[in-house]
Protein backbone atom coordinates (compact mmCIF):
# COMPACT_ATOMS: atom_id res chain seq x y z
CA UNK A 1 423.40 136.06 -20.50
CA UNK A 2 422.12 132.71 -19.75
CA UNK A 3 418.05 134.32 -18.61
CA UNK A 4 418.29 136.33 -21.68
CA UNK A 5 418.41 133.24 -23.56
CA UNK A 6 415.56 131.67 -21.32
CA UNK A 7 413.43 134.82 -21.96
CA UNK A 8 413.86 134.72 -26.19
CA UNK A 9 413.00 131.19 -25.84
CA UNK A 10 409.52 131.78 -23.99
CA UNK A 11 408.86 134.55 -26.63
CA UNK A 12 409.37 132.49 -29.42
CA UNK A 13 406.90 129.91 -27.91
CA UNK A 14 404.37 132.31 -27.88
CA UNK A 15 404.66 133.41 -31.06
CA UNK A 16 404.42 130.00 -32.53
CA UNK A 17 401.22 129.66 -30.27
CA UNK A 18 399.88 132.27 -31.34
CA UNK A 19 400.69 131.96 -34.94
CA UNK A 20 399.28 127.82 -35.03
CA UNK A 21 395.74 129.22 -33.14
CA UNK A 22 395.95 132.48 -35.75
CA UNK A 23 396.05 129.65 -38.63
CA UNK A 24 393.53 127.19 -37.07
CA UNK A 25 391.35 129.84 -37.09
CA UNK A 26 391.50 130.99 -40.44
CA UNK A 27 391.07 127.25 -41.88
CA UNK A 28 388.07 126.97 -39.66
CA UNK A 29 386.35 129.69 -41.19
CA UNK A 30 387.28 128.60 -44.17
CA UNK A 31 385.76 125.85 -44.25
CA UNK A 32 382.59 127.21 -42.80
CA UNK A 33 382.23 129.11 -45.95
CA UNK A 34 383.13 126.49 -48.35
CA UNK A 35 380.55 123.98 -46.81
CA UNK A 36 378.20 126.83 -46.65
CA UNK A 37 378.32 126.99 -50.66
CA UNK A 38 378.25 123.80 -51.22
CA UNK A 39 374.96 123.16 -49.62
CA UNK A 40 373.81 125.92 -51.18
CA UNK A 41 375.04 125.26 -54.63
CA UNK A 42 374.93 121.45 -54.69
CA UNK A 43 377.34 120.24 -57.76
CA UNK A 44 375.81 119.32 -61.10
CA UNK A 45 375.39 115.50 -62.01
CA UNK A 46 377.56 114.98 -64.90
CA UNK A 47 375.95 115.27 -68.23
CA UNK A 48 377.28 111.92 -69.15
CA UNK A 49 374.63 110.24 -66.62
CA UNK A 50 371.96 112.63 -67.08
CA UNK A 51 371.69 111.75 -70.81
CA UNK A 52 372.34 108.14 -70.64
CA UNK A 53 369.64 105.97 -72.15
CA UNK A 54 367.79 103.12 -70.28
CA UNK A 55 368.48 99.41 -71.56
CA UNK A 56 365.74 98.74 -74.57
CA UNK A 57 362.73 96.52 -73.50
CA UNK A 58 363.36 92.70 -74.00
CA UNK A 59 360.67 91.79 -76.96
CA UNK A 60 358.34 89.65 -76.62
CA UNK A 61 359.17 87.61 -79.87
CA UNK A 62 362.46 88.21 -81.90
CA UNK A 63 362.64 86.31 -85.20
CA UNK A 64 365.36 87.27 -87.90
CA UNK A 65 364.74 83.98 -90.10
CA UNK A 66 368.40 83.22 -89.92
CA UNK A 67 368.10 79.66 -88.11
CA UNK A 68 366.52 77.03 -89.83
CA UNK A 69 366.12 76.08 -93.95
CA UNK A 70 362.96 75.61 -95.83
CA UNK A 71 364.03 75.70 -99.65
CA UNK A 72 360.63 74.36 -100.85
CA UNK A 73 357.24 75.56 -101.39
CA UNK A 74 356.05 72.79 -99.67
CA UNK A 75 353.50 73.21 -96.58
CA UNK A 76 355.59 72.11 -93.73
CA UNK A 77 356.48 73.33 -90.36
CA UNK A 78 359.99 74.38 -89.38
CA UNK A 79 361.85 75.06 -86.12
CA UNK A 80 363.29 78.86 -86.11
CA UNK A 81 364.91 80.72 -83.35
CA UNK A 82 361.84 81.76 -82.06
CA UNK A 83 359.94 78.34 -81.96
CA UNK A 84 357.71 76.18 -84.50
CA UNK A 85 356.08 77.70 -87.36
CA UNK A 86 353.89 76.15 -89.96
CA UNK A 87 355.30 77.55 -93.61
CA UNK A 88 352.58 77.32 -96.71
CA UNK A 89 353.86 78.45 -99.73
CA UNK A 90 356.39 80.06 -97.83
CA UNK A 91 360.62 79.57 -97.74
CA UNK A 92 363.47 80.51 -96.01
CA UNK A 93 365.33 82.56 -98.70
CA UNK A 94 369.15 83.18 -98.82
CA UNK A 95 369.79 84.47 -102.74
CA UNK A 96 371.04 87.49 -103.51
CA UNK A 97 367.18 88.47 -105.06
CA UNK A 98 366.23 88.32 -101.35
CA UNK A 99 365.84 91.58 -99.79
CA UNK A 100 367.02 90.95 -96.04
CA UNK A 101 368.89 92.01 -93.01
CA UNK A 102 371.30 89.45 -92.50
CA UNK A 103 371.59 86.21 -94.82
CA UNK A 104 367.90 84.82 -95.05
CA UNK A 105 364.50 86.21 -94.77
CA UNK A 106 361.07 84.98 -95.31
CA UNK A 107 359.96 84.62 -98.68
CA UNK A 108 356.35 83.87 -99.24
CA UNK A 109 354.49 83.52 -102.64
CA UNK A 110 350.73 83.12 -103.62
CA UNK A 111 348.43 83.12 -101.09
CA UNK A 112 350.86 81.77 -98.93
CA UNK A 113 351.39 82.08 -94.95
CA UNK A 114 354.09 81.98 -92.24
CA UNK A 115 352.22 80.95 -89.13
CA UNK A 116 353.43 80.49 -85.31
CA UNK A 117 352.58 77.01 -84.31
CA UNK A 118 353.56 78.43 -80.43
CA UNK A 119 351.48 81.58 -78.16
CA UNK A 120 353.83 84.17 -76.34
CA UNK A 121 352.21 86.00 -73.12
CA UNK A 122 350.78 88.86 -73.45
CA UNK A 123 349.46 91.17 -70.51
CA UNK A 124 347.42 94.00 -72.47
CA UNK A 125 348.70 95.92 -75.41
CA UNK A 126 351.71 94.39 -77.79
CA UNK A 127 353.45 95.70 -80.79
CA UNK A 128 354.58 94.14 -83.72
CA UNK A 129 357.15 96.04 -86.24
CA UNK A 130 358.38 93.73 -89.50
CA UNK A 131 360.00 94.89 -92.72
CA UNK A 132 358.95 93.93 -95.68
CA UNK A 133 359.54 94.40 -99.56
CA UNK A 134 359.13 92.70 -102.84
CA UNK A 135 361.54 89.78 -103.91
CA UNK A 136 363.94 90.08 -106.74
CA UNK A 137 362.52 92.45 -109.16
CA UNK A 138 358.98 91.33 -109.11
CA UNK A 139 355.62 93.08 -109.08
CA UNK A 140 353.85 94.83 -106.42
CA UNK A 141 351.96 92.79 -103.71
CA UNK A 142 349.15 92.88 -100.62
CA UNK A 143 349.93 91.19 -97.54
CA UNK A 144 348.37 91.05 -93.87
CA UNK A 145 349.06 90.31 -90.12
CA UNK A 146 346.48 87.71 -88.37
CA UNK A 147 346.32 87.42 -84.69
CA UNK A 148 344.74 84.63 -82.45
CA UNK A 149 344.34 84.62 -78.41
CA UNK A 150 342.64 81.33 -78.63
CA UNK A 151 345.39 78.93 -79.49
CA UNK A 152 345.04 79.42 -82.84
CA UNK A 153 341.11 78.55 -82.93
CA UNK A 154 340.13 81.90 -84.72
CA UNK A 155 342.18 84.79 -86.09
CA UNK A 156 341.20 88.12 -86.57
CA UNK A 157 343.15 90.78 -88.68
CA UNK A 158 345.14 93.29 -87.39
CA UNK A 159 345.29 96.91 -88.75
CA UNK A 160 344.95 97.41 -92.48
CA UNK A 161 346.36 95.75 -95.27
CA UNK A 162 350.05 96.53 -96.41
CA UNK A 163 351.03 97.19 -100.21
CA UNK A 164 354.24 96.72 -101.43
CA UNK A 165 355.17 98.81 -104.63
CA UNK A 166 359.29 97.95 -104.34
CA UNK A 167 362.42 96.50 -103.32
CA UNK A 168 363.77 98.29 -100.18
CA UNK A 169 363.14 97.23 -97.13
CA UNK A 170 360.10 99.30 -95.50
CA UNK A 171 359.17 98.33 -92.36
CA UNK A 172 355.67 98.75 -90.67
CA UNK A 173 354.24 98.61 -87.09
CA UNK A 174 350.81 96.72 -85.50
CA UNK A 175 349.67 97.06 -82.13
CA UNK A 176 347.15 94.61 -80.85
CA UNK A 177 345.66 94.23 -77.63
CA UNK A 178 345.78 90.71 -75.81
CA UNK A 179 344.96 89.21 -72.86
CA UNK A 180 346.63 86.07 -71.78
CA UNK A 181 348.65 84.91 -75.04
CA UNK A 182 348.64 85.58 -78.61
CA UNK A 183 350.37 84.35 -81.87
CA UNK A 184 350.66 85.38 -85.13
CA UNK A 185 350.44 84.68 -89.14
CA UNK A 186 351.62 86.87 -92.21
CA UNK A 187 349.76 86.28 -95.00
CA UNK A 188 350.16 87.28 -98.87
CA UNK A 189 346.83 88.39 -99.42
CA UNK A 190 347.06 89.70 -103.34
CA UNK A 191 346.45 87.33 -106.68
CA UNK A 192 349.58 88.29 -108.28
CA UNK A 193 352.16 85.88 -108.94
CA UNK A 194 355.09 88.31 -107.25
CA UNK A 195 356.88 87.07 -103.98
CA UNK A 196 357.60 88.95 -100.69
CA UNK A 197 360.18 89.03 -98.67
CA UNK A 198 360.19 89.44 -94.58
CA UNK A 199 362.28 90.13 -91.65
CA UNK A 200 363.50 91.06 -88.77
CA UNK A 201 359.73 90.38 -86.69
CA UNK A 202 359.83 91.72 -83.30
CA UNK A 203 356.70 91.73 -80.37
CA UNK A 204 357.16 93.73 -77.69
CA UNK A 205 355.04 95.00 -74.43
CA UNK A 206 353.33 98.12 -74.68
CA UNK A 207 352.07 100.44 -77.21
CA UNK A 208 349.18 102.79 -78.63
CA UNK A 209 346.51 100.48 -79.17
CA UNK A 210 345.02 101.55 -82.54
CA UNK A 211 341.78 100.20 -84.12
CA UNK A 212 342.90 96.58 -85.01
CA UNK A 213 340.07 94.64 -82.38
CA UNK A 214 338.75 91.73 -84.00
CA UNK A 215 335.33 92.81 -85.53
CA UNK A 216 332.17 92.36 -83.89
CA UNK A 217 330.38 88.36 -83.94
CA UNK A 218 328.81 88.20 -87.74
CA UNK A 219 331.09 90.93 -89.43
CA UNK A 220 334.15 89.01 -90.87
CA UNK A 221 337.34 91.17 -91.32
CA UNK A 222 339.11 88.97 -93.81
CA UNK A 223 340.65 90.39 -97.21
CA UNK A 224 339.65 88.09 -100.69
CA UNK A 225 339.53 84.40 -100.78
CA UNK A 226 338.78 84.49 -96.85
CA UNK A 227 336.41 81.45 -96.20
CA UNK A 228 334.78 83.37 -94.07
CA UNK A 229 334.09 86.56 -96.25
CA UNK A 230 330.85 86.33 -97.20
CA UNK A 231 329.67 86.22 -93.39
CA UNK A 232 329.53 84.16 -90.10
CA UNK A 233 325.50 83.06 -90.66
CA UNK A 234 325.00 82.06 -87.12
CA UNK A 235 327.02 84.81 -85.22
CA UNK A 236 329.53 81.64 -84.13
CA UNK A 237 332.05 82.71 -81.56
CA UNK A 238 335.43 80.68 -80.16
CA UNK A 239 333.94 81.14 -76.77
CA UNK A 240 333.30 78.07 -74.86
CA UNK A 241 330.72 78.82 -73.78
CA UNK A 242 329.21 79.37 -77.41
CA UNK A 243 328.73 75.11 -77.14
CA UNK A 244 326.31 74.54 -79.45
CA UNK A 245 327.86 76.99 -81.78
CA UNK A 246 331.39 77.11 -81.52
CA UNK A 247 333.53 78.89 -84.17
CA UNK A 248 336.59 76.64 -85.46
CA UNK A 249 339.06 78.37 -87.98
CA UNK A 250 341.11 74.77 -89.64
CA UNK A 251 343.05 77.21 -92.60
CA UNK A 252 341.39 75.31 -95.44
CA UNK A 253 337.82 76.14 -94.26
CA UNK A 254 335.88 77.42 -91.03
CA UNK A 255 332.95 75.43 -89.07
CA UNK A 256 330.31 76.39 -86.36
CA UNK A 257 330.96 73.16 -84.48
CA UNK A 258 327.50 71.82 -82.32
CA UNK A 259 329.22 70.22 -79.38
CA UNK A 260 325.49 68.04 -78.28
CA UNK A 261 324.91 67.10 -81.69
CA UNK A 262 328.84 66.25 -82.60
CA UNK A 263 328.46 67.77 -86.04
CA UNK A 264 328.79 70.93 -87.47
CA UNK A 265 326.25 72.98 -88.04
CA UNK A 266 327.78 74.70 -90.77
CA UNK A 267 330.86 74.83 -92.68
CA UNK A 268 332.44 77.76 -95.03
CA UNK A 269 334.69 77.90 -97.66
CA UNK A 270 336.40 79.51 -100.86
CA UNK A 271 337.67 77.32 -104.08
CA UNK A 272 339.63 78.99 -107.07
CA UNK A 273 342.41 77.60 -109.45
CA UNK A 274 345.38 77.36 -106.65
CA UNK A 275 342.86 75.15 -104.41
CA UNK A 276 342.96 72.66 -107.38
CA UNK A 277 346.35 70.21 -107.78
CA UNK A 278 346.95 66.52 -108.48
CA UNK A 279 347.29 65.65 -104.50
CA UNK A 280 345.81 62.35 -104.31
CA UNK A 281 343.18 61.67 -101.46
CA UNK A 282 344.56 61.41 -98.10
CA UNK A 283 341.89 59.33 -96.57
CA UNK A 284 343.06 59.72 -93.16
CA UNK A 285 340.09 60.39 -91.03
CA UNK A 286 340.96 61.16 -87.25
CA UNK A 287 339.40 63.50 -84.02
CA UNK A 288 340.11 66.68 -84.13
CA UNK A 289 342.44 67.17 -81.07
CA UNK A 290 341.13 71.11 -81.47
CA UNK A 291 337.56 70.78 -79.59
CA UNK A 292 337.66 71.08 -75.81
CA UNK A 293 339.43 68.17 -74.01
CA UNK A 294 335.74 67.38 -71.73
CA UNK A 295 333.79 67.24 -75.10
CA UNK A 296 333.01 64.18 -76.65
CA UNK A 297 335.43 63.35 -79.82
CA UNK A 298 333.84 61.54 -82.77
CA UNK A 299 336.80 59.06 -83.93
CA UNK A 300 337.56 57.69 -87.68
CA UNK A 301 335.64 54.66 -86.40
CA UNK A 302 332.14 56.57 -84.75
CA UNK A 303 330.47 55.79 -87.86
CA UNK A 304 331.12 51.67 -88.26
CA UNK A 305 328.03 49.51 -89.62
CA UNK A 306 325.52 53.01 -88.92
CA UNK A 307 324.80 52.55 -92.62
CA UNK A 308 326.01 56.27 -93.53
CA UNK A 309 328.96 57.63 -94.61
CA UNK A 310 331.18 59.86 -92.76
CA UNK A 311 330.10 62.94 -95.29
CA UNK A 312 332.48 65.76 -96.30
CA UNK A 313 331.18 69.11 -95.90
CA UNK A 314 334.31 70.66 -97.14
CA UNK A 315 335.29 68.12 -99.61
CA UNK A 316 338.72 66.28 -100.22
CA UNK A 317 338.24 67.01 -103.82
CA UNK A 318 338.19 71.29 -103.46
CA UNK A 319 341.71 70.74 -101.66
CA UNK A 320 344.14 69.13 -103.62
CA UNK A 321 347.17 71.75 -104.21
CA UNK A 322 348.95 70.51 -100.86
CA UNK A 323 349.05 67.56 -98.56
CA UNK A 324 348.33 69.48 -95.35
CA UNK A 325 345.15 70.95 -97.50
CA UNK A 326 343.52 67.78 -98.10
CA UNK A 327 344.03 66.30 -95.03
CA UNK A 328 342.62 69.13 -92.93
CA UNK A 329 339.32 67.95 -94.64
CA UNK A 330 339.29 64.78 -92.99
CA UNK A 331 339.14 65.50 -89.73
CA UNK A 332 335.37 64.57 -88.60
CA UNK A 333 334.75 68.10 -87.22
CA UNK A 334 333.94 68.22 -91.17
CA UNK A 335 331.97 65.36 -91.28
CA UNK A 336 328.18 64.34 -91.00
CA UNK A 337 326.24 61.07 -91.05
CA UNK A 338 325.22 61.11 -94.73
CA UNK A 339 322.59 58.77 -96.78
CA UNK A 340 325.66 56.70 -98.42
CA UNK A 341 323.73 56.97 -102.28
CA UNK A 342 323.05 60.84 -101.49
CA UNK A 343 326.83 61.40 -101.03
CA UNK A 344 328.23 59.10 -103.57
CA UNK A 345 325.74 60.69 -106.50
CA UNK A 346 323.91 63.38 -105.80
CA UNK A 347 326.45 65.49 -103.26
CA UNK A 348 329.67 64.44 -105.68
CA UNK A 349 327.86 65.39 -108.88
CA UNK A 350 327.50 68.96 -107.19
CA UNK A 351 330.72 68.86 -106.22
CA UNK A 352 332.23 68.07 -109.18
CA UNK A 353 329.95 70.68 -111.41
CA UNK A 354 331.53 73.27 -108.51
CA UNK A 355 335.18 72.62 -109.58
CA UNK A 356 334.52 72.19 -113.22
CA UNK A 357 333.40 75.98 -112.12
CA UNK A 358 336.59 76.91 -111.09
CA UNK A 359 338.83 75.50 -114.28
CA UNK A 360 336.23 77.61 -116.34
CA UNK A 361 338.00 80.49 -114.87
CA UNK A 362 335.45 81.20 -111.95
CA UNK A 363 335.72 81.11 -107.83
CA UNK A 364 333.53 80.36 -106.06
CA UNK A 365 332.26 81.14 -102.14
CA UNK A 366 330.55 77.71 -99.95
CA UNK A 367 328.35 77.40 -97.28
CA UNK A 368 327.13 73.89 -96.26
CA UNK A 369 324.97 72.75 -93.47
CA UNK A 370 322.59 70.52 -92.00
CA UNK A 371 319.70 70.64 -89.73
CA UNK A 372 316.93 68.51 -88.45
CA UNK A 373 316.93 64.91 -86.69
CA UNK A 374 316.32 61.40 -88.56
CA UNK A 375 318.12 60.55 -92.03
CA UNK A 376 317.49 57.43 -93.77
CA UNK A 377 320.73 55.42 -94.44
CA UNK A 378 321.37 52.31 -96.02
CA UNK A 379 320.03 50.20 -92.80
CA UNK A 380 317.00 52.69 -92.32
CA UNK A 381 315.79 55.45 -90.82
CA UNK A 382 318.18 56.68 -87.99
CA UNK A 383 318.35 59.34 -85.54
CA UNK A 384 321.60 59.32 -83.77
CA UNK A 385 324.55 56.77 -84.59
CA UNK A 386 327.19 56.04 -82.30
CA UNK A 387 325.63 54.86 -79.19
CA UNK A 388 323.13 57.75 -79.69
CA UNK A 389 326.29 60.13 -79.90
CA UNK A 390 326.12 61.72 -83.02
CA UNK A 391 322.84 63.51 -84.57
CA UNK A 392 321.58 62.03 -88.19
CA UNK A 393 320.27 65.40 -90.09
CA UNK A 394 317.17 65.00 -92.06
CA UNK A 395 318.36 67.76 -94.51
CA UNK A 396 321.65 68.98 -95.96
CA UNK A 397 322.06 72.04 -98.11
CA UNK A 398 324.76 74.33 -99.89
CA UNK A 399 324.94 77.75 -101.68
CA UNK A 400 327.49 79.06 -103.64
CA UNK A 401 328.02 81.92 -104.51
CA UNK A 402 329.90 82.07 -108.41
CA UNK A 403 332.35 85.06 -109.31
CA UNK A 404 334.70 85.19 -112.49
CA UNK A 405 338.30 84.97 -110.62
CA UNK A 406 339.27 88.39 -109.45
CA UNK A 407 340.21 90.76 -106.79
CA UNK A 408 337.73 93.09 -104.39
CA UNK A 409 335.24 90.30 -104.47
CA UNK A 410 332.58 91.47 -102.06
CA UNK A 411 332.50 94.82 -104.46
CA UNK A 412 331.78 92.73 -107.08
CA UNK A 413 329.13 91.07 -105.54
CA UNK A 414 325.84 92.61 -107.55
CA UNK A 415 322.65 91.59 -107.40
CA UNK A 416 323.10 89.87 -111.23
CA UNK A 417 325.85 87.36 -109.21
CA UNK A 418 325.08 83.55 -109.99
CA UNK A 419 323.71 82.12 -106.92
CA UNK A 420 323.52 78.12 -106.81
CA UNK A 421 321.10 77.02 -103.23
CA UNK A 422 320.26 73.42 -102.80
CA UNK A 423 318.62 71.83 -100.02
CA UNK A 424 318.23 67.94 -100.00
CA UNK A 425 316.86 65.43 -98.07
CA UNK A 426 319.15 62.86 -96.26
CA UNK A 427 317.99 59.59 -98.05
CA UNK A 428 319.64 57.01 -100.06
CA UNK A 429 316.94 57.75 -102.15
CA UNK A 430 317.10 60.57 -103.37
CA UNK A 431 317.66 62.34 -107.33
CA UNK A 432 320.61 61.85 -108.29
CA UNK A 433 320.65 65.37 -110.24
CA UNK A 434 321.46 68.66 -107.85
CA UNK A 435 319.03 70.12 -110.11
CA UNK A 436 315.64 68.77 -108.41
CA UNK A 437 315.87 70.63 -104.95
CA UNK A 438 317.65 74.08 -106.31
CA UNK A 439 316.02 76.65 -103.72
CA UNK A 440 316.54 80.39 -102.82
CA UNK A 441 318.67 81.47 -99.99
CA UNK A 442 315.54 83.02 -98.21
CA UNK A 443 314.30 79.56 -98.22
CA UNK A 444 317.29 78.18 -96.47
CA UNK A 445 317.01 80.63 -93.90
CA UNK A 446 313.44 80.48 -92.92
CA UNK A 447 314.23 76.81 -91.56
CA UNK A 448 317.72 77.52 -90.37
CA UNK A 449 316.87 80.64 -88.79
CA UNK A 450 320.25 81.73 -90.08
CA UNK A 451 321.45 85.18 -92.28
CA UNK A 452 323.58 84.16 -94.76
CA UNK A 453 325.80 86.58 -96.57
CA UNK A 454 325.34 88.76 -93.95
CA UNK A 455 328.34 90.31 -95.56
CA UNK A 456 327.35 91.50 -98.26
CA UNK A 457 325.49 95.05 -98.51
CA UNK A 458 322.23 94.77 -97.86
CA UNK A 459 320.26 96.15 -100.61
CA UNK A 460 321.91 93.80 -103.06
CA UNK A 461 321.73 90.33 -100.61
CA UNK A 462 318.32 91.44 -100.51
CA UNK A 463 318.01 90.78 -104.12
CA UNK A 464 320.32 87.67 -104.30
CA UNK A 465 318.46 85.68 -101.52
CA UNK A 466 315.23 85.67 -103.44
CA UNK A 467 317.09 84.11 -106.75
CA UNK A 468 316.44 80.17 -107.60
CA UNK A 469 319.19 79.12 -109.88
CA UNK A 470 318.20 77.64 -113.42
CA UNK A 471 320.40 74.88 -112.97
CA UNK A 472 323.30 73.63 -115.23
């Protein structure tokens, strides 16, 4: 009995051996297979991670209007979310008539403008969405984006004009391509009296770049009113390298600035009704911290015991609706050694006969300039004041150009426009009545070697630089 046991004890062994190898075998090939279809048939990402959407950009700029509090029309700068900006005729606005995202928008009025006082970097292309509609229940209204990459030197417009026909909030889209650093303005470009409301500005990287380059030297791209509108006579650039002829945008008028003669060469600007308030002079001439830090800077004080006058060409008087207007017009970027009896009598009488134009329900479009070497002040004949600093011109001159207030103005520019061209000696000597040296544009550009109105179509400046006004 007992070796039977032994034997059914080896021959269950063996079975189990064989059972456990049987088994290891079958999970072997097993396996085989299954890791043979699954590197043939790798699994399927999860749908979840194949649609999942990358993080947005970070913009550039984002400005909502919601920090900061302007309630008045006031020019004045205030400090947003985004940085600095300079408000003119502009407000935060938080009523229920303003059409906004959150609780405030922008609300501009006029001809009024929200500009950055700060540059953000740009690399190449950037775009710029805003929305936009009308405020309250008003009218329908024009308005524009302005870019500089110069520090705010020059602007150019970008894209087209935008119209605004209601009160939802529409938004539209700019692209713009920069180089280095850009900023931006908005401005209400239409003469209606209706307000606009803004928001929610963004700049980011990237973008289609559409046609919105600034416009070739000479060919201005501004809507109405533009100082510049009429044409840039001397092809002035913001390049430094453009020395003798560098173009300086100060909002209330724009100069070719003549860096070796410290005076500009000429100066443009637009006067109508809003141009005209009861702001009293600010008499605060000072440098203009704008010109290249290695140029020379004429100071309040350059023109001390020269026996001339430190003489407007934009004058105090066609800027009175704001504080920040009629100061811009002192700074002495604006300014040239004038014959103290010419500016006190003949140049004011002009100038006042100019704004009388305007209350008769006209606006009107100024150049002014000055050429030459040697004016005669009130201690003599000079040539350069200011330890030989500053050029004396022996002429000034001015044309305006005289439309009945309106819109499209350089359509209605016709060949039957009133022109007024002067061009004056610099004397204390001189007439005291505009009237003696009226001249034709074509005149002024013979010895200026300028083209003025460059502008307007050619046929019809053809016709309107031949014209000699008939006086008052």
């Amino acid at each position: 009995m007992p070796n039977k046991k032994k034997n059914n004890s080896q021959s269950n062994s063996f079975a189990i051996i064989v059972i456990l190898i049987i088994a290891a075998f079958i999970v072997t090939t097993c396996s085989r297979k299954i890791a043979g279809v699954k590197e043939k048939h790798p699994a399927k990402k999860s749908s979840h991670r194949k649609n999942r959407k990358l993080p947005a950009a970070i913009p550039l700029l984002q400005e909502d209007f919601e920090s900061g509090s302007k309630t008045n029309y006031n020019s004045d700068d205030i400090t947003l979310s985004s940085g600095s900006w300079e408000f003119k005729d502009a407000v935060t606005g938080a009523l229920e008539e303003d059409h906004k995202v959150g609780t405030q928008a922008l609300r501009i009025r006029n001809n009024g403008i929200a500009s950055m006082n700060f540059d953000i970097p740009a690399k190449s292309t950037v775009t710029v969405t805003l929305k936009y509609a009308l405020y309250g229940d008003d009218d329908k209204g024009d308005w524009e984006l302005w870019a500089s990459v110069n520090r705010g030197q020059s602007y150019f417009r970008v894209g087209n004009a935008v119209s605004v026909t209601d009160t939802g909030l529409h938004s539209a889209a700019f692209t713009v391509n920069a180089t280095g650093s850009i900023r931006f303005d908005i401005r209400k470009t239409d003469k209606t009296k209706s307000r606009l409301n803004f928001d929610a500005l963004r700049v980011t990287a990237g973008g289609k770049l559409v046609s919105t380059a600034p416009a070739p030297a000479g060919k201005s791209v501004g809507g109405d009113d533009d100082n510049l509108l009429l044409g840039n006579p001397s092809n002035a650039t913001a390049s430094l390298v453009m020395v003798n002829n560098y173009l300086m945008d100060k909002g209330y008028y724009k100069l070719s600035y003549n860096r070796d003669k410290c005076t500009p060469n000429w100066v443009c600007w637009h006067v109508c009704a809003r141009d005209l308030g009861n702001m009293s002079r600010a008499n605060d001439f000072r440098p203009d911290a704008d010109l290249p830090e290695s140029w020379y800077q004429v100071t309040q004080s350059s023109y001390i015991g020269s026996g001339f006058d430190r003489g407007h060409n934009c004058p105090s008087g066609d800027r009175t609706a704001t504080r920040d207007a009629n100061e811009a017009t002192f700074l002495m970027t604006n300014m040239i050694p004038q014959a103290p009896y010419h500016n006190q009598h003949l140049w004011k009488n002009l100038e006042d006969y100019t704004r009388e134009l305007v209350r008769d329900g006209n606006e009107v479009y100024v150049i002014m300039g000055s050429y030459g070497s040697g004016g005669v002040g009130r201690n003599g004949l000079a040539k350069k004041i200011d330890d030989d600093n500053i050029n004396v011109p022996d002429h000034i001159w001015k044309v305006l150009v005289i439309l009945p207030d309106g819109n499209n103005d350089l359509q209605r520019i016709s060949k039957n426009t009133r022109i007024i061209a002067v061009n004056t000696p610099n004397k204390n000597d001189v007439n005291t009545h505009w009237t003696a040296y009226l001249t034709s544009i074509e005149e002024i550009e013979k010895v200026t070697k300028y083209k003025l109105l460059n502008n307007v179509p050619e046929a019809v400046r053809q016709e309107l630089v031949k014209k000699v006004d008939a006086g008052e």
